[in-house]
Protein backbone atom coordinates (compact mmCIF):
# COMPACT_ATOMS: atom_id res chain seq x y z
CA UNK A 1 -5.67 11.49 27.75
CA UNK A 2 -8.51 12.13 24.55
CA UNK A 3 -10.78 9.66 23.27
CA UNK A 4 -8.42 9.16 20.69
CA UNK A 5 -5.12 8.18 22.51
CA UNK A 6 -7.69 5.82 24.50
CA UNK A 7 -9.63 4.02 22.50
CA UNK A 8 -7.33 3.58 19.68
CA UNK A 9 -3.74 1.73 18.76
CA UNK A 10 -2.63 3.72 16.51
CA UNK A 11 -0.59 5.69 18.92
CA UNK A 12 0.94 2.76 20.05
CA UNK A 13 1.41 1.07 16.16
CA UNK A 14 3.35 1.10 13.27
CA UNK A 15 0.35 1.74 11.84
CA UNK A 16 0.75 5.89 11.12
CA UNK A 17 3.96 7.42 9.47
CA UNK A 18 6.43 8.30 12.68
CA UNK A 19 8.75 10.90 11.50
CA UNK A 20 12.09 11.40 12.16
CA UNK A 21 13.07 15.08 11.71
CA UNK A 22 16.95 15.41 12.68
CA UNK A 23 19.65 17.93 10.95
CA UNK A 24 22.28 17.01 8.54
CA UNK A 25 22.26 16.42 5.12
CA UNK A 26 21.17 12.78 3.65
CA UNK A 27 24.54 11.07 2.36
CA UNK A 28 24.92 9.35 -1.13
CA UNK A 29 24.64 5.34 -0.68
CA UNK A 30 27.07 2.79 -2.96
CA UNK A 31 25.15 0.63 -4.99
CA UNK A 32 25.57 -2.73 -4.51
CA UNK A 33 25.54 -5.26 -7.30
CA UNK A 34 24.08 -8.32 -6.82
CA UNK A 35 22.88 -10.35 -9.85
CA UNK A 36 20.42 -12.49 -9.25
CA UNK A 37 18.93 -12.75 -13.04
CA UNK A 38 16.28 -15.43 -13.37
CA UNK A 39 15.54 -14.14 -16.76
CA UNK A 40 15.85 -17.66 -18.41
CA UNK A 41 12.58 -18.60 -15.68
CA UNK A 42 10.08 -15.83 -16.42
CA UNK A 43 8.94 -13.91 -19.14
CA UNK A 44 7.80 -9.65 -18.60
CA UNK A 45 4.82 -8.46 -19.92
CA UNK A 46 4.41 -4.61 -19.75
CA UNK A 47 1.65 -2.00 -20.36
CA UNK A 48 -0.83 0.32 -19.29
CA UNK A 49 -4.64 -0.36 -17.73
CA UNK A 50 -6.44 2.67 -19.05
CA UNK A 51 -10.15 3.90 -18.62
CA UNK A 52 -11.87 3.07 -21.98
CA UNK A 53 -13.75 6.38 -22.47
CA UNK A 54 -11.12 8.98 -20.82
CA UNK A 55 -8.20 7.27 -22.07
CA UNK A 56 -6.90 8.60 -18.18
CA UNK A 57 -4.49 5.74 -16.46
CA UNK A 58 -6.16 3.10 -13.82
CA UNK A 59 -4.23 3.45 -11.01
CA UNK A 60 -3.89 0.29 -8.11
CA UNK A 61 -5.68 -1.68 -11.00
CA UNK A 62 -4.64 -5.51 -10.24
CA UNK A 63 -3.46 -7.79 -12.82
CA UNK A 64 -3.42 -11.59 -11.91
CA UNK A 65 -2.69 -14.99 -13.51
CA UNK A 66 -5.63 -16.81 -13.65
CA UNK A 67 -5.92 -19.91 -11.21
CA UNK A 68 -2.53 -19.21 -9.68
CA UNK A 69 -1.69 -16.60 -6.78
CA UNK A 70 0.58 -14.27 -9.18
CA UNK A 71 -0.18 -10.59 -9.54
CA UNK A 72 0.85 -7.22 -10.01
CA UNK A 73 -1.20 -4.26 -9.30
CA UNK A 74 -0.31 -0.93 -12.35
CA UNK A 75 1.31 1.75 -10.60
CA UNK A 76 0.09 5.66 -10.25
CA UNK A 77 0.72 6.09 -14.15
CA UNK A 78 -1.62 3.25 -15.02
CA UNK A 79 1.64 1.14 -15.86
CA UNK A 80 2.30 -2.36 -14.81
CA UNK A 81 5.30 -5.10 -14.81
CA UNK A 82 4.22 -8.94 -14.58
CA UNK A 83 6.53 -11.76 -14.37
CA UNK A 84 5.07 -14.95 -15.63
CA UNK A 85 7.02 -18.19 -15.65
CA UNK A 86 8.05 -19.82 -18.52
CA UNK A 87 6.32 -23.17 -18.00
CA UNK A 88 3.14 -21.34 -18.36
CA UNK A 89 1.87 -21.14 -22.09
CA UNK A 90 -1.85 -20.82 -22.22
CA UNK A 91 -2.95 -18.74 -19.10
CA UNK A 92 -5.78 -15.73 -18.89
CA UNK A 93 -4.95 -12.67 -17.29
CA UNK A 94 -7.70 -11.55 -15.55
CA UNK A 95 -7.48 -7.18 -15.11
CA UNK A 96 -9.37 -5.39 -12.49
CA UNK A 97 -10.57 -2.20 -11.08
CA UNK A 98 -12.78 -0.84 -8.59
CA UNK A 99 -16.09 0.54 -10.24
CA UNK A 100 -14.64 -1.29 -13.46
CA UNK A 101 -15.42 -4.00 -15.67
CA UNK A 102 -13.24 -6.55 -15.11
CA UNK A 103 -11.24 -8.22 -18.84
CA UNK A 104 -9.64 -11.60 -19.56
CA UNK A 105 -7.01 -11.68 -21.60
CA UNK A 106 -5.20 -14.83 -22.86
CA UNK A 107 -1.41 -14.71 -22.44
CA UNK A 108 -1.04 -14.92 -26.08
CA UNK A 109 -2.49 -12.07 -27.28
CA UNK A 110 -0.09 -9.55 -24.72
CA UNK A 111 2.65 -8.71 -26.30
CA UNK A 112 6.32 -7.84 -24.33
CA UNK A 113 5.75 -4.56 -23.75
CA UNK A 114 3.87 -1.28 -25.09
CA UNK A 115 0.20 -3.15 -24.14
CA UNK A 116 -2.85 -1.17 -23.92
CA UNK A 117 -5.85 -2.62 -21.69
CA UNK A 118 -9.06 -0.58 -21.35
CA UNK A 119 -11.88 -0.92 -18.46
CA UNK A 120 -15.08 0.51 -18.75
CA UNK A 121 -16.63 2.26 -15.57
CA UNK A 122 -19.71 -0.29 -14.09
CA UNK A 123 -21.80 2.27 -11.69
CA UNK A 124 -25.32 1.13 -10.42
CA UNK A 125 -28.00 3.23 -8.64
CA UNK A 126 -29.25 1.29 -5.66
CA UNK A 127 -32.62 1.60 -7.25
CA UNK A 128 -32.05 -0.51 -9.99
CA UNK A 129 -30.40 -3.37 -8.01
CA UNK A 130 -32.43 -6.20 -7.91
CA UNK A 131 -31.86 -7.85 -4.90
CA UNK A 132 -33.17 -6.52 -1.47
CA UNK A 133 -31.15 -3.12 -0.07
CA UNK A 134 -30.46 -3.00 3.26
CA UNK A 135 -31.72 -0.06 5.10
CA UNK A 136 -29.50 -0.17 8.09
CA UNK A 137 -25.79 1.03 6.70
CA UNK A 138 -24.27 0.44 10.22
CA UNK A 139 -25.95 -2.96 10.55
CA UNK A 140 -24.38 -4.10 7.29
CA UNK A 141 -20.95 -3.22 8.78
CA UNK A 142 -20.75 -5.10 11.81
CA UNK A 143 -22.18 -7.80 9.63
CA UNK A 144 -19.44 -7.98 7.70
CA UNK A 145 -17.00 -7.56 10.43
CA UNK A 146 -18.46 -10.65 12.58
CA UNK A 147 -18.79 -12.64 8.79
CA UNK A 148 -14.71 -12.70 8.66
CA UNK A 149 -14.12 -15.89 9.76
CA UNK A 150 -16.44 -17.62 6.94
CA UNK A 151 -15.35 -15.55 4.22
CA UNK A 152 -11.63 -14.49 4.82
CA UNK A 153 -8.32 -16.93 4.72
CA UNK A 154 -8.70 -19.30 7.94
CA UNK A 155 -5.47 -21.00 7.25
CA UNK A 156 -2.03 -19.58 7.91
CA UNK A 157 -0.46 -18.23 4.39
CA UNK A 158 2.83 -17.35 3.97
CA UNK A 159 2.83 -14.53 1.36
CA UNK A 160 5.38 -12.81 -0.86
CA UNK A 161 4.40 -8.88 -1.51
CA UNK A 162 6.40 -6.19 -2.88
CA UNK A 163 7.06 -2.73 -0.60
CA UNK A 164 8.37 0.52 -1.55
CA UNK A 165 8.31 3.83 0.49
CA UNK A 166 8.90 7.23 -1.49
CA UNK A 167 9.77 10.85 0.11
CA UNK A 168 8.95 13.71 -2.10
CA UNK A 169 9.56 17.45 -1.56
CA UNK A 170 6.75 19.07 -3.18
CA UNK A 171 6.51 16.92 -6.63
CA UNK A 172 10.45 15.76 -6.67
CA UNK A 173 11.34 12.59 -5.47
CA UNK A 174 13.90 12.45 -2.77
CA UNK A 175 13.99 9.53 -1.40
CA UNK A 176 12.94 5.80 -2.11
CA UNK A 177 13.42 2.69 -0.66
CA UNK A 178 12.01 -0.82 -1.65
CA UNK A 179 11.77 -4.30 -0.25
CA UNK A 180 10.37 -7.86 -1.18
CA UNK A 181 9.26 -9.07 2.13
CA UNK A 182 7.78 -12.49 3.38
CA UNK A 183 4.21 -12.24 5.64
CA UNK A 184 3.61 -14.79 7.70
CA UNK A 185 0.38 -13.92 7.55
CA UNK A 186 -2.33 -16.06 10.70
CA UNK A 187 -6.15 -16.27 10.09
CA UNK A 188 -8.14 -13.53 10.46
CA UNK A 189 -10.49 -15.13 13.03
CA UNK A 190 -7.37 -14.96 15.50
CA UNK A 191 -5.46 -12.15 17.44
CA UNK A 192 -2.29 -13.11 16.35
CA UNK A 193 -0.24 -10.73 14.39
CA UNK A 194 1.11 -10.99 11.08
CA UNK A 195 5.04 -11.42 11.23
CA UNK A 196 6.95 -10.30 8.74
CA UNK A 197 10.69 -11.07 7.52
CA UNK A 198 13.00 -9.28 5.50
CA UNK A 199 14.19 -11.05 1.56
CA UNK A 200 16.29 -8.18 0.34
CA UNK A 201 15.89 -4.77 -0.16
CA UNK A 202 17.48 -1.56 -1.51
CA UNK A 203 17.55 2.58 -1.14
CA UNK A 204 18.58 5.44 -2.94
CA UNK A 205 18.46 8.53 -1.06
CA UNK A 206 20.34 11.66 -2.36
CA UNK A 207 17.89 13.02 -5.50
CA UNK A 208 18.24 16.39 -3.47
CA UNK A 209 19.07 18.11 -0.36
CA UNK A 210 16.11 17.71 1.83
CA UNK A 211 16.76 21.22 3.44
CA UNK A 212 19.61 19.91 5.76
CA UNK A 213 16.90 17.87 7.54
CA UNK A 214 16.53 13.86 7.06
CA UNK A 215 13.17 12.60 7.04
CA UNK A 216 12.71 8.33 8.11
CA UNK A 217 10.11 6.60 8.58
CA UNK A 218 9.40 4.28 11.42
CA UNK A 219 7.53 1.16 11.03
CA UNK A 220 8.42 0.12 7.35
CA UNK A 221 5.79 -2.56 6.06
CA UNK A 222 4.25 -2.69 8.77
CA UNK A 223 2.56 0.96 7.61
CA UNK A 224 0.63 -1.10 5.09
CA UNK A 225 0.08 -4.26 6.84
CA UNK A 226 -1.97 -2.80 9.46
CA UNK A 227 -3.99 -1.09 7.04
CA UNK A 228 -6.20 -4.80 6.76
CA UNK A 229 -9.10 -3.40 8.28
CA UNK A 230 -10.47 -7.02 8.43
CA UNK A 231 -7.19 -8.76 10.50
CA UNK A 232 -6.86 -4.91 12.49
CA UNK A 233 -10.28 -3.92 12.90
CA UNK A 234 -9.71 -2.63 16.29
CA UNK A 235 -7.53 0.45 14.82
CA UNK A 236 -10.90 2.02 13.57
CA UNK A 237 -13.90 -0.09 13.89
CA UNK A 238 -13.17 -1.80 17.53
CA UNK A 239 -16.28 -2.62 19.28
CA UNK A 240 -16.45 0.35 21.40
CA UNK A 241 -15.91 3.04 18.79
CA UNK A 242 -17.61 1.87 15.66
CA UNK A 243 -20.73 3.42 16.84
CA UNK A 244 -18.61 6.56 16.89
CA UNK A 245 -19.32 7.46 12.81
CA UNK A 246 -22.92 7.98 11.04
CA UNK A 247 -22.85 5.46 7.60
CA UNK A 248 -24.73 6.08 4.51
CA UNK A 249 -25.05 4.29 1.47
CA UNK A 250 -23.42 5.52 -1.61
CA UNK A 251 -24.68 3.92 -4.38
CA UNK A 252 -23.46 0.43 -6.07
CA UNK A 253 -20.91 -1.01 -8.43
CA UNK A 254 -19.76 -4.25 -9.67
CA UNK A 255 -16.29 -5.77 -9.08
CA UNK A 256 -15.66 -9.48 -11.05
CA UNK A 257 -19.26 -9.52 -11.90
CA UNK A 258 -20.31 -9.54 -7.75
CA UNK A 259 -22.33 -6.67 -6.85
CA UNK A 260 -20.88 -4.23 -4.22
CA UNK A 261 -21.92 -1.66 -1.81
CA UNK A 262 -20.77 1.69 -1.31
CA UNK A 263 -20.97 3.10 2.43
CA UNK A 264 -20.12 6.34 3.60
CA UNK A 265 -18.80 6.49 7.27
CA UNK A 266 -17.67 9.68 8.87
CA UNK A 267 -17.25 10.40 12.33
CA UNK A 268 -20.03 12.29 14.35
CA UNK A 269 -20.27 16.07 14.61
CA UNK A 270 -20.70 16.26 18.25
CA UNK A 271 -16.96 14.16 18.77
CA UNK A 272 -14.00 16.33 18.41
CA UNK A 273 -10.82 14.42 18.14
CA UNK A 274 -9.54 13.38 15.11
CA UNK A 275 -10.87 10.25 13.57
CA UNK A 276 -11.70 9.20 10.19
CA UNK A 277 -13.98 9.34 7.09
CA UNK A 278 -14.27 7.42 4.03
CA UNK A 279 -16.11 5.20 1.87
CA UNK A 280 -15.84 1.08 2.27
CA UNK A 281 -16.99 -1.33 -0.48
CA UNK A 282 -19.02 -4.70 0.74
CA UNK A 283 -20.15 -7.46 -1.48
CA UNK A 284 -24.00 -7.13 -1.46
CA UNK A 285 -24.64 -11.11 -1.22
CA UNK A 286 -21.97 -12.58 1.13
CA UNK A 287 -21.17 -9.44 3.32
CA UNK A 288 -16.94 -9.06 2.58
CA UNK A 289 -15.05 -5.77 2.53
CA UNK A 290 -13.25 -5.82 -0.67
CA UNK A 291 -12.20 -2.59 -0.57
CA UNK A 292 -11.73 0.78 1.96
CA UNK A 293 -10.77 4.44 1.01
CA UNK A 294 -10.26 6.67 4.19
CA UNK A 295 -8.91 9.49 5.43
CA UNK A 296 -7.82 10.92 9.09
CA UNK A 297 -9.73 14.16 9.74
CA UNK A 298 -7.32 16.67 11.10
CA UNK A 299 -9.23 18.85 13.58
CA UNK A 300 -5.87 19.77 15.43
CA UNK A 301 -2.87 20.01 13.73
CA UNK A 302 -1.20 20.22 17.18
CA UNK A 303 -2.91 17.55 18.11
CA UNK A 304 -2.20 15.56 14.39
CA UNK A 305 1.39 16.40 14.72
CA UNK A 306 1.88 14.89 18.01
CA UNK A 307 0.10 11.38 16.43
CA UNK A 308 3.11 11.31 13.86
CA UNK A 309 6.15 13.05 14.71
CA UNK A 310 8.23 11.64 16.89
CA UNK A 311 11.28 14.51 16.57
CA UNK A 312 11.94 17.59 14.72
CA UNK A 313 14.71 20.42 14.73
CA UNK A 314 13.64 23.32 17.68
CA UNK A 315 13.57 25.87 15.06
CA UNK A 316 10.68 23.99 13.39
CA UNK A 317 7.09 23.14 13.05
CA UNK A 318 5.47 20.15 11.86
CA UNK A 319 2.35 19.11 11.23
CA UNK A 320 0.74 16.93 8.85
CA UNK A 321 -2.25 18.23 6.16
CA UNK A 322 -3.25 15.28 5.11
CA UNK A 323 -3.66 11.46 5.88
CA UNK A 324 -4.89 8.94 3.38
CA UNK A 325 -5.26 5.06 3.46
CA UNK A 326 -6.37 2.79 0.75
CA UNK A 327 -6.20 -1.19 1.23
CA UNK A 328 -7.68 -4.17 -1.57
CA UNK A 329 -8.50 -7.71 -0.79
CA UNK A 330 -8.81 -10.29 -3.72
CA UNK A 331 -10.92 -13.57 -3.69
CA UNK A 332 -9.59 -17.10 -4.26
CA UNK A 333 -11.19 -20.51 -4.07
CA UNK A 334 -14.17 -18.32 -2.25
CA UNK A 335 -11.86 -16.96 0.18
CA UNK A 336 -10.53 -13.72 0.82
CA UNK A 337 -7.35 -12.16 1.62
CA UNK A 338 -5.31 -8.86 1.79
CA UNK A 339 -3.96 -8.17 -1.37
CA UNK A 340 -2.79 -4.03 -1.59
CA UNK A 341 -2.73 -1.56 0.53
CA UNK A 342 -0.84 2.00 0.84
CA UNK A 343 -0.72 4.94 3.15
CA UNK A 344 0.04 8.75 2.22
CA UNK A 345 1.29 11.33 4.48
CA UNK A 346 1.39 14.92 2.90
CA UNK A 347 2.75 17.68 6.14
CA UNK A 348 4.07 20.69 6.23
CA UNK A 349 7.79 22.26 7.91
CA UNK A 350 7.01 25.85 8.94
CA UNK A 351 10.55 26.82 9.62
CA UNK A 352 11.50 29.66 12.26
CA UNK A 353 12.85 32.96 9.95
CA UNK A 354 12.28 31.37 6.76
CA UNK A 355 9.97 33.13 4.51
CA UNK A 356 8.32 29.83 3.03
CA UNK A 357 7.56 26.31 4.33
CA UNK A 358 8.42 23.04 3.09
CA UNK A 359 5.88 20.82 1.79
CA UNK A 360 6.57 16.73 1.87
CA UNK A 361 4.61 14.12 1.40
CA UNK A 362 5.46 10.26 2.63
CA UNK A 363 4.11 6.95 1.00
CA UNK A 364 4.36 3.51 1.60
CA UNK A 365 2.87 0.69 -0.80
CA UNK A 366 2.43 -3.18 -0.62
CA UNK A 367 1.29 -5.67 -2.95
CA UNK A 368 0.94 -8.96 -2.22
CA UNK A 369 2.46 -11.01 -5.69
CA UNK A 370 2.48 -14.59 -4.46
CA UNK A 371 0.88 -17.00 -1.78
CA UNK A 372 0.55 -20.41 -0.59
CA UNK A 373 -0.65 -21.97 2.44
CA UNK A 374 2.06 -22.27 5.23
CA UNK A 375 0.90 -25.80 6.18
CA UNK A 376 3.54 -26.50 8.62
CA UNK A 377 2.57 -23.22 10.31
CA UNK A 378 6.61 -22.48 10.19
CA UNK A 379 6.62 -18.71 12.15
CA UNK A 380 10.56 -16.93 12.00
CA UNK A 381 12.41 -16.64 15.01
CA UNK A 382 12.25 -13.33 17.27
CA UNK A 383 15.51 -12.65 15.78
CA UNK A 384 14.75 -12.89 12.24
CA UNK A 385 11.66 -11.22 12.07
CA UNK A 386 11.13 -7.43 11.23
CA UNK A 387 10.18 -4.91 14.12
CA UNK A 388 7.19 -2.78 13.98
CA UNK A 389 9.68 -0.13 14.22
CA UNK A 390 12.14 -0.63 11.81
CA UNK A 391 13.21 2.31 9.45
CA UNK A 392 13.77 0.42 6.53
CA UNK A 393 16.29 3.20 4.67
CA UNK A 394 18.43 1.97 7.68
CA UNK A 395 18.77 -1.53 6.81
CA UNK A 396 18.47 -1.24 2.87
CA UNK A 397 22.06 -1.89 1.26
CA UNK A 398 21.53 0.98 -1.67
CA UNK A 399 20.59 0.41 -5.27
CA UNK A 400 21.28 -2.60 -7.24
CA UNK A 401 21.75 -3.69 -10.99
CA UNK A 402 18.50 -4.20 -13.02
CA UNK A 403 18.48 -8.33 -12.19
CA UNK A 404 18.19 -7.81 -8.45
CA UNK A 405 14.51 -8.95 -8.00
CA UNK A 406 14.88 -11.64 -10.48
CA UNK A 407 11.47 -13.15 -10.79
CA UNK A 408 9.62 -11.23 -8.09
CA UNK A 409 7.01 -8.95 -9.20
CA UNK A 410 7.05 -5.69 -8.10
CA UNK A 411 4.78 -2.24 -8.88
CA UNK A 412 6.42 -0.70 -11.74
CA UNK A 413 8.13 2.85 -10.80
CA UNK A 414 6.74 6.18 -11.61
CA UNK A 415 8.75 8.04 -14.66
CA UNK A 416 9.70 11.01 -11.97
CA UNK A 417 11.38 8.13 -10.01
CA UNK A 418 13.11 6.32 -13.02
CA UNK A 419 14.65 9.19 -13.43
CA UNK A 420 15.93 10.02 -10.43
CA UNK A 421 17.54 6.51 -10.15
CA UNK A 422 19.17 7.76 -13.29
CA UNK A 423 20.33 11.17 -12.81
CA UNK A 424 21.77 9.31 -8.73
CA UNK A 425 23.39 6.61 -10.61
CA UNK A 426 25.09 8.61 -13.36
CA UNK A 427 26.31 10.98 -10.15
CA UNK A 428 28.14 7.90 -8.46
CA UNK A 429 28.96 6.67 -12.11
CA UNK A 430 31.63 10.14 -11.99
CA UNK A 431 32.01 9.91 -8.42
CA UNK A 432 33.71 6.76 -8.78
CA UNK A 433 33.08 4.12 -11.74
CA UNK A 434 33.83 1.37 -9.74
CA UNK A 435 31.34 2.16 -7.56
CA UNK A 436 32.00 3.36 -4.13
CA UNK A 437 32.45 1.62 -0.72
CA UNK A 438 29.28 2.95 0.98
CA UNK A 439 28.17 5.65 2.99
């Protein structure tokens, strides 16, 4: 057994993608109508967060109703839903962006939809900060790790977040499924895990043959959940192995007006087995992570393709090129609390006697839209609660009318999946108008 399988859970997590590699061809699933319009409760605003000078989208920007817990973060084309209710006249949205500017906007000046909002980039050189820089980057991050209990939720919160996990062959979408979940989500000072239970859900899953293989993935939200480096710091920075990357600072920027950190990590040049790299943002007065980028170096793709594939056609190699993970916390009352995370898989299929490979690439997403204390500390039953390794294309009941999530936010899809929900539904539309009895 490596260092790796040792001294680390993600072997034995939902935490990594686990794919599912078995032959046959994905089958078409029925939608399933279920109206659940709230439109008389909530009004939509839509638009686009945008970088001020480059005019470029702001992707993962967050969008929240000022002194409430509602959200919305803009999706990978800088475009964002939000679902404010009705009784609410005279609200601020307040827009946000790593490295940005943040901007608050009254709810009267946004208009239904075609809104434009424009950050400007807010980069400082450690020299011209004013306060004292630490010189220890290593120091500063066990810091903030042992400082989670003063400055992260210590109160149980049930949350409401929006997840969606997309397959894509090369740059088409093939697959998508999408869930509004409840986290039970316990304080970050104890061990206890986050549970997590099921709302509703929904899957579409035949944009194209996926080479007479069918890709799943195991674990579901739980991809993104464990991505909290501050409630799962053992699955990178556990005592034992933090001491296991050299950190550097990076720089500064400014996030809500607080000043943040940037610091490097990397793992060491004289350790071999795959571990990780990436940059983690930490408010300069009060020592908080609000932010971490990282990726998984692959060193062995052998080695990389064991971590993640649990089985795959004989006449077939996998192996994954490369691992990303992004995860956002937002502040409230003082307090801190996961707010976004997502995980990207990109791997190649290097079949036997085929001229050229397949290239995939897996995501998963969560945003956390609503919250409020669970006071009575309710928990769901055993049976009622999702399993860390749930496939959630499995228990998804296929694609619904436009009402199905109501008033839930949820992270506005990318065009190239719009319209593949179109060109699917207009397929079962001839199939069968009624439409169809399942798989």
């Amino acid at each position: 057994m490596n260092y790796f399988q040792k001294h680390t859970v993600f072997n034995k997590s939902a935490l990594l993608f686990i794919l599912i590699l078995v032959f046959g061809c994905i089958s078409t699933f029925a939608f399933q109508s279920k109206n659940e319009s709230a439109a008389s409760t909530f009004k939509e605003y839509k638009g686009k967060v945008l970088d001020e000078n480059t005019k470029k989208p702001l992707v993962f920007a967050t969008l929240a109703l000022e002194n409430t817990n509602i959200s919305t973060i803009s999706n990978t084309e800088g475009e964002f839903s939000l679902k404010i209710p009705l009784a609410v006249k005279n609200g601020n949205i307040l827009v946000s962006f790593l490295g940005y500017g943040s901007k608050t906007i009254p709810l009267t000046q946004l208009k239904v939809d075609g809104n434009k909002i424009f950050l400007s980039v807010t980069i400082t050189k450690l020299s011209e900060v004013n306060i004292a820089v630490p010189k220890d980057a290593e120091k500063l991050v066990r810091e903030t790790l042992i400082k989670k209990g003063e400055n992260y939720f210590n109160d149980p919160t049930l949350m409401t977040a929006f997840y969606r996990e997309t397959i894509k062959k090369r740059k088409r979408n093939v697959s998508l499924s999408e869930a509004v979940v409840n986290i039970y989500k316990t304080p970050y000072t104890t061990k206890k895990r986050d549970a997590v239970k099921l709302y509703k859900a929904r899957k579409s899953t035949d944009y194209d043959k996926l080479d007479t293989v069918a890709l799943k993935l195991q674990g579901g939200p739980f991809n993104a959940l464990f991505v909290d480096l501050m409630k799962y710091p053992d699955y990178i920075f556990a005592e034992e192995s933090i001491s296991n990357y050299n950190y550097s600072f990076d720089g500064s920027t400014r996030v809500n007006g607080k000043l943040i950190y940037i610091v490097n990590f990397e793992q060491r040049q004289d350790l071999i087995d795959p571990l990780y790299r990436g940059k983690l943002y930490i408010d300069a007065e009060r020592k908080i992570l609000t932010s971490a980028i990282y990726t998984l170096n692959i060193t062995d793709k052998d080695e990389a393709a064991r971590m993640f594939v649990r089985r795959k056609p004989r006449n077939a190699n996998v192996w994954p090129t490369e691992v990303a993970y992004r995860v956002d916390y937002r502040e409230k009352n003082n307090k801190w609390y996961y707010g976004y995370s997502n995980v990207l898989l990109e791997f190649k299929i290097d079949w036997d006697k085929k001229l050229f490979n397949s290239v995939y690439s897996m995501t998963c997403e969560m945003a956390v839209t609503d919250w409020k204390k669970n006071k009575n500390e309710d928990f769901p039953k055993m049976k009622d609660r999702i399993k860390s390794s749930i496939i959630l294309s499995d228990e998804a009941i296929g694609f619904a009318d436009p009402d199905f999530w109501g008033a839930h936010n949820i992270i506005e899809p990318e065009k190239s999946i719009e319209t593949a929900i179109k060109k699917i539904k207009r397929q079962l539309k001839r199939a069968k108008p009624s439409g169809g009895t399942g798989r």
